[in-house]
C-alpha atoms as a PDB file:
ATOM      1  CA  UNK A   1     -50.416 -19.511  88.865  1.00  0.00           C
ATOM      2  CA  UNK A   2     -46.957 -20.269  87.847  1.00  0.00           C
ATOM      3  CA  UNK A   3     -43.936 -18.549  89.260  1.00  0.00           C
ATOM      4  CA  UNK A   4     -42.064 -16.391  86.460  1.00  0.00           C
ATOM      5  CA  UNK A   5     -38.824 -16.914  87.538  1.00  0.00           C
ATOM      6  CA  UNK A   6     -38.972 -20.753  88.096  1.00  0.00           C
ATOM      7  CA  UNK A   7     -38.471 -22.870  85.213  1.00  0.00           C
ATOM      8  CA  UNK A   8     -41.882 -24.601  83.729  1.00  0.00           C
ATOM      9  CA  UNK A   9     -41.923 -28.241  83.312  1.00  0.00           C
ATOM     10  CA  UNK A  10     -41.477 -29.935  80.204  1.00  0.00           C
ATOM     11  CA  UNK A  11     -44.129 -30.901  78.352  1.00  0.00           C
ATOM     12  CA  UNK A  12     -43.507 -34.078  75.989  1.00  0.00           C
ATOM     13  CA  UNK A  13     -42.734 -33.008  72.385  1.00  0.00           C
ATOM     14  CA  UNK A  14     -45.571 -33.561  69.737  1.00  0.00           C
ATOM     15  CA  UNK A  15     -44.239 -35.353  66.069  1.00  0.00           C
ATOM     16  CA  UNK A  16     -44.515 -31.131  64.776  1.00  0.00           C
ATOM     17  CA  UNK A  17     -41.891 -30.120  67.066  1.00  0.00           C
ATOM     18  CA  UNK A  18     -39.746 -33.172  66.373  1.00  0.00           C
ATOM     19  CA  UNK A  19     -39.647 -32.772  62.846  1.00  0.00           C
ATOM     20  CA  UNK A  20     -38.737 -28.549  63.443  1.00  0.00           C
ATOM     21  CA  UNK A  21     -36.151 -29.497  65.235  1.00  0.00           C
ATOM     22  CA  UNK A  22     -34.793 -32.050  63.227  1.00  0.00           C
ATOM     23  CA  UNK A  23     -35.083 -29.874  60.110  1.00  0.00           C
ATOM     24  CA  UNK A  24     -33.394 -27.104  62.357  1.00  0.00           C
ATOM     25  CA  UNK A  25     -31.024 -29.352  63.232  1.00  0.00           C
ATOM     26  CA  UNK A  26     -30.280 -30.072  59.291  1.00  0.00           C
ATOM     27  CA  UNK A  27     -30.171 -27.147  58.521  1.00  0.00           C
ATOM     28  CA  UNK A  28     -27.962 -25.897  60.721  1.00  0.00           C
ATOM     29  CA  UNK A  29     -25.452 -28.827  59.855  1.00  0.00           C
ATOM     30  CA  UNK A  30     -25.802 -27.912  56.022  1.00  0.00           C
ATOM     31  CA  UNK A  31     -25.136 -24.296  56.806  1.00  0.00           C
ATOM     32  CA  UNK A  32     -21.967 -25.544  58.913  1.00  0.00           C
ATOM     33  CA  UNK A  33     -21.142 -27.256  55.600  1.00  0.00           C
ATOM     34  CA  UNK A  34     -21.378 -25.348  53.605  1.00  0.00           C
ATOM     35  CA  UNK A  35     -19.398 -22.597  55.335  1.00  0.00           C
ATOM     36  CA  UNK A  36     -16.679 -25.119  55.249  1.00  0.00           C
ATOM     37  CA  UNK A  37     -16.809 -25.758  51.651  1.00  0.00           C
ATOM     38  CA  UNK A  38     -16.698 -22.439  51.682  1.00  0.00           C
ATOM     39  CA  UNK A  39     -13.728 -21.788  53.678  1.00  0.00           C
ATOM     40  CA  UNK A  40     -11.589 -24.689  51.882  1.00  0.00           C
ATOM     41  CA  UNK A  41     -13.325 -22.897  48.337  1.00  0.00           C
ATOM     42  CA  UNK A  42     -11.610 -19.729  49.614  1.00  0.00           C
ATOM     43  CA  UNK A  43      -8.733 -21.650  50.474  1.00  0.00           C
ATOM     44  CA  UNK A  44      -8.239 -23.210  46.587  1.00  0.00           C
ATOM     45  CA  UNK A  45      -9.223 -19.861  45.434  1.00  0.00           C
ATOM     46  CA  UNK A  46      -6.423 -18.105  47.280  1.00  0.00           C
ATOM     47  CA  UNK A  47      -3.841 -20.362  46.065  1.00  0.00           C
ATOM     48  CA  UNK A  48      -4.932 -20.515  42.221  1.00  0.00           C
ATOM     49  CA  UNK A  49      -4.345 -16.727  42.722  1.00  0.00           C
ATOM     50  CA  UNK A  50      -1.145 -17.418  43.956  1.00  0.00           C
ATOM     51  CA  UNK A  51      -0.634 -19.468  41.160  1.00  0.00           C
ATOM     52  CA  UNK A  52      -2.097 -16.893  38.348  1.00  0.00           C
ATOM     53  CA  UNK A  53      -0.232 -14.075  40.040  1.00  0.00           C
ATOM     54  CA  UNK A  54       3.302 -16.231  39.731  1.00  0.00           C
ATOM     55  CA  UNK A  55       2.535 -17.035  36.136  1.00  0.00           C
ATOM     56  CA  UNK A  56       1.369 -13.402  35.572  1.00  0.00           C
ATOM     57  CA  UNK A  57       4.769 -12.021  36.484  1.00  0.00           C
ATOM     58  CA  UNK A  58       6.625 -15.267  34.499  1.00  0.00           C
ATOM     59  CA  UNK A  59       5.146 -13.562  31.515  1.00  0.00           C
ATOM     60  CA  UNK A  60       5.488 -10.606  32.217  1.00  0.00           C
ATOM     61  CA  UNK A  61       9.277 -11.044  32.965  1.00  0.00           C
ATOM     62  CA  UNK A  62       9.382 -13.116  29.879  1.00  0.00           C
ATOM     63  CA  UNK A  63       7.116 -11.761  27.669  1.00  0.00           C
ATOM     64  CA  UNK A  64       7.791  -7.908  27.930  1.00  0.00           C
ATOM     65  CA  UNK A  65      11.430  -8.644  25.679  1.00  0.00           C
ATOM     66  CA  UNK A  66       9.803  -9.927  23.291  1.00  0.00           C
ATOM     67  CA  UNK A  67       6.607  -7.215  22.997  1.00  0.00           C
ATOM     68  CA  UNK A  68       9.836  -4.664  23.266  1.00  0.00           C
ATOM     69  CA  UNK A  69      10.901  -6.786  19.984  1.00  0.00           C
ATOM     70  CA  UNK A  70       7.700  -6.391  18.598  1.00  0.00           C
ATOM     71  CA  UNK A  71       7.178  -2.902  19.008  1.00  0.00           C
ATOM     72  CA  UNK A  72      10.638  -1.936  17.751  1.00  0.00           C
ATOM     73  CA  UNK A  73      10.236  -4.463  14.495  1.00  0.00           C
ATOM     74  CA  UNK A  74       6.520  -2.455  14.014  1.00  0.00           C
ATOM     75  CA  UNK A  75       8.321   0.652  14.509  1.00  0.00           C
ATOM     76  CA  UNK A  76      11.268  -0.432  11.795  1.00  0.00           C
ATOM     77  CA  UNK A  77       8.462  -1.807   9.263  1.00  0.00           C
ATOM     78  CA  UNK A  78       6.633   1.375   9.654  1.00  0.00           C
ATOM     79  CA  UNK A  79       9.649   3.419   8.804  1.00  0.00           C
ATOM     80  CA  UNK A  80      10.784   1.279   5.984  1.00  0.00           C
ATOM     81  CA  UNK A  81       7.047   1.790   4.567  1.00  0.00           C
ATOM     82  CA  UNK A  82       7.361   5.268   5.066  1.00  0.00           C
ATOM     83  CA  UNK A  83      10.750   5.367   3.191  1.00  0.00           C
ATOM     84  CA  UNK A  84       9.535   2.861   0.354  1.00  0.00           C
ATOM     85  CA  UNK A  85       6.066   5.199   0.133  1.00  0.00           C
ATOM     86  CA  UNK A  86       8.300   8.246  -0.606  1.00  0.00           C
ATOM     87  CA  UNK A  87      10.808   6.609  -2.803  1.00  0.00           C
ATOM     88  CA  UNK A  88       7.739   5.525  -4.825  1.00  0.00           C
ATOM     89  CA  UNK A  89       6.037   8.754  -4.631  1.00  0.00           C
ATOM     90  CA  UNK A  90       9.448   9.944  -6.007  1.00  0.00           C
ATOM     91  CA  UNK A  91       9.409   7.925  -9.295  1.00  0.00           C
ATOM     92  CA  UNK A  92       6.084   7.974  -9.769  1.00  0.00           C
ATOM     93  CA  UNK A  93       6.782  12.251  -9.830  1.00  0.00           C
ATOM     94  CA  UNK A  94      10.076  10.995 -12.069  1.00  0.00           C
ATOM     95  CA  UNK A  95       8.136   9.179 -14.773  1.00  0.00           C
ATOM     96  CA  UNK A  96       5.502  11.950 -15.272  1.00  0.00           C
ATOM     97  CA  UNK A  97       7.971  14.528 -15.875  1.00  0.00           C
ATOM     98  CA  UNK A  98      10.028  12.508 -17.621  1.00  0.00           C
ATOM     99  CA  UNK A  99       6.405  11.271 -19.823  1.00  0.00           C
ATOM    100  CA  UNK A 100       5.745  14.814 -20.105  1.00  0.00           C
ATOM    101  CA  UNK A 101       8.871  15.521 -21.691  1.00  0.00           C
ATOM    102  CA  UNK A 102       8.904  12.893 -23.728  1.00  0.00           C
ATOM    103  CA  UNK A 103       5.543  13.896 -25.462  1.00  0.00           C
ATOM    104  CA  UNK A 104       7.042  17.438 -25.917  1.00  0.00           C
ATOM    105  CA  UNK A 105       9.909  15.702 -27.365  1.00  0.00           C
ATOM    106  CA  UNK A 106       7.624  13.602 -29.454  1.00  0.00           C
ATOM    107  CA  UNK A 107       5.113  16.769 -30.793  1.00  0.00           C
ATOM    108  CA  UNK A 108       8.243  18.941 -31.371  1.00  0.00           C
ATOM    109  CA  UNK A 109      10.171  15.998 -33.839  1.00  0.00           C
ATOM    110  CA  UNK A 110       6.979  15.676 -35.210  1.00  0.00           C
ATOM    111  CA  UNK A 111       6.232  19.468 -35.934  1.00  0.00           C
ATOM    112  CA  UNK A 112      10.185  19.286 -37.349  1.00  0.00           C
ATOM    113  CA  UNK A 113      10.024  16.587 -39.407  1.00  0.00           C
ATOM    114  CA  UNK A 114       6.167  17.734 -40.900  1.00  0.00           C
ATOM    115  CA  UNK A 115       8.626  20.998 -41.936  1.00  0.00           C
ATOM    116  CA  UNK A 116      11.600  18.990 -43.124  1.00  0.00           C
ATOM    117  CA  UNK A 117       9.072  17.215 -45.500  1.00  0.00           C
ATOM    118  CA  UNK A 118       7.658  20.266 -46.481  1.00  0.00           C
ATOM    119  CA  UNK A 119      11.045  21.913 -47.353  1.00  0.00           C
ATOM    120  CA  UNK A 120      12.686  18.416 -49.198  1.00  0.00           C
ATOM    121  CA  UNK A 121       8.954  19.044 -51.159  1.00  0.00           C
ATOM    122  CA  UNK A 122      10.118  22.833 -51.958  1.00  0.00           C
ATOM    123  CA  UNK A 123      13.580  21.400 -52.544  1.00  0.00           C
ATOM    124  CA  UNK A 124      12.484  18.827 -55.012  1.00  0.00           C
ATOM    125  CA  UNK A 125      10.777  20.830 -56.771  1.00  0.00           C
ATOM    126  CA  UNK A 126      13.146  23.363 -57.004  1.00  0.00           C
ATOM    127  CA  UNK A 127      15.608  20.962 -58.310  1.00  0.00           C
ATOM    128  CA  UNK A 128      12.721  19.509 -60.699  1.00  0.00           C
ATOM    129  CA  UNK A 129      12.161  23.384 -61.968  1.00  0.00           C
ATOM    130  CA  UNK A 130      16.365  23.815 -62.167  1.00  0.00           C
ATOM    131  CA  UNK A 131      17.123  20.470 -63.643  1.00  0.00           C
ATOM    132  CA  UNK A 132      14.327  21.586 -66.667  1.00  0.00           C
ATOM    133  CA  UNK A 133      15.949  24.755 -67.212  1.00  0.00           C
ATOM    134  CA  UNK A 134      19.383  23.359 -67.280  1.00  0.00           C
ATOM    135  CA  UNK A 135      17.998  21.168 -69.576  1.00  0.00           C
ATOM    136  CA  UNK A 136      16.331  23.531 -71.599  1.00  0.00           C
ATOM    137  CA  UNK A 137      19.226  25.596 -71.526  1.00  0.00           C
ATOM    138  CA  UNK A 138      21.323  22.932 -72.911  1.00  0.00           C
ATOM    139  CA  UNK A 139      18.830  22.393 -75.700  1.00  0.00           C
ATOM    140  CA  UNK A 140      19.409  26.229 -76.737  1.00  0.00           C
ATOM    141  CA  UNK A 141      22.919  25.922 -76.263  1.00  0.00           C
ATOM    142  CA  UNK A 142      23.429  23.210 -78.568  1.00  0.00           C
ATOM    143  CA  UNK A 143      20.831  24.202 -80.957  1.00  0.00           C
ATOM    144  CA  UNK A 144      23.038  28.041 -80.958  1.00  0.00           C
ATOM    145  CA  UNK A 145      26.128  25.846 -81.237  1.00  0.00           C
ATOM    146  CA  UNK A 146      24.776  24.010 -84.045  1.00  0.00           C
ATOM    147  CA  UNK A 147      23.549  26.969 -85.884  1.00  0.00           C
ATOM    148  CA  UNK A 148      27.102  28.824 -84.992  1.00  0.00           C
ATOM    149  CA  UNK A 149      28.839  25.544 -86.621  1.00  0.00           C
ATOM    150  CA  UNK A 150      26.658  25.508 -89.450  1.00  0.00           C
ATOM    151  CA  UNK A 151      26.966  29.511 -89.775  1.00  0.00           C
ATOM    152  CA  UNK A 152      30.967  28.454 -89.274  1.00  0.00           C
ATOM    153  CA  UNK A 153      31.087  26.232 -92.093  1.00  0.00           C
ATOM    154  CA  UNK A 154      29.277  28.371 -94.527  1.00  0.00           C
ATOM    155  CA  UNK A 155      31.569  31.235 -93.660  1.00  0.00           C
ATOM    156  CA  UNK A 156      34.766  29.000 -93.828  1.00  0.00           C
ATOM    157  CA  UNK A 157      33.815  27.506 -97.104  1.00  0.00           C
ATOM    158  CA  UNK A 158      33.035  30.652 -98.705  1.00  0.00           C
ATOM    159  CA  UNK A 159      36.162  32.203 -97.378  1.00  0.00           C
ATOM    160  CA  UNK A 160      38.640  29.515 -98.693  1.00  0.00           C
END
């Protein structure tokens, strides 16, 4: 019976064992490998942060003047839009009044002149009713003249 606590003899390795430890081997190495591509990935990682962060504040410090720009040139447009809107808004309320008056203006010349032709169609016929009677009156008149000549004459002649 073997002793525990001495060490057993080797026994020669069969091709199995060879090939486990050569593939533990291998993999060990590619594990060692890859922690080092890993390490010099963290590495590049690290600085391109560096980098990024650097360029992040560039922009920032140069950028943030010119977003200040921005937002005050929005703020001024949206202002002057809000001026031009109520301008508009006022001479848009302009015109309609001054429409609306203008079509009271128009119904009430309208309505005036309808009476002015009415009353130059009184007047004209007034003066067409006056100028007859004038006319008929001068018809009497000299008819009455002529009959006071003739009555003249045959009182003159008799009286001579």
């Amino acid at each position: 019976m073997p002793r525990p606590w001495f060490p057993q003899r080797r026994m020669p390795m069969v091709w199995a064992e060879v090939i486990t430890a050569i593939s533990t081997a291998i993999i060990a190495l590619v594990v060692l490998a890859v922690g080092v591509m890993l390490l010099a990935l963290q590495r590049e990682v690290r600085a391109l942060m560096r980098t990024v962060d650097r360029t992040v504040d560039h922009l920032d410090r140069d950028a943030r003047p010119a977003l200040d720009s921005a937002r005050k040139l929005v703020d001024d447009a949206s202002l002057l839009v809000s001026t031009v809107r109520s301008e508009t808004d006022g001479i848009v309320h302009s015109s309609k009044d001054v429409r609306k008056r203008l079509e009271q203006l128009i119904n009430r010349t309208e309505d005036r002149l309808h009476d002015l032709d009415a009353l130059i169609d009184v007047v004209q016929t007034e003066v067409e009713e006056t100028a007859l009677d004038v006319a008929a009156a001068l018809r009497t008149t000299r008819r009455g003249a002529s009959v006071f000549r003739s009555m003249k004459r045959a009182f003159l002649k008799r009286g001579r």
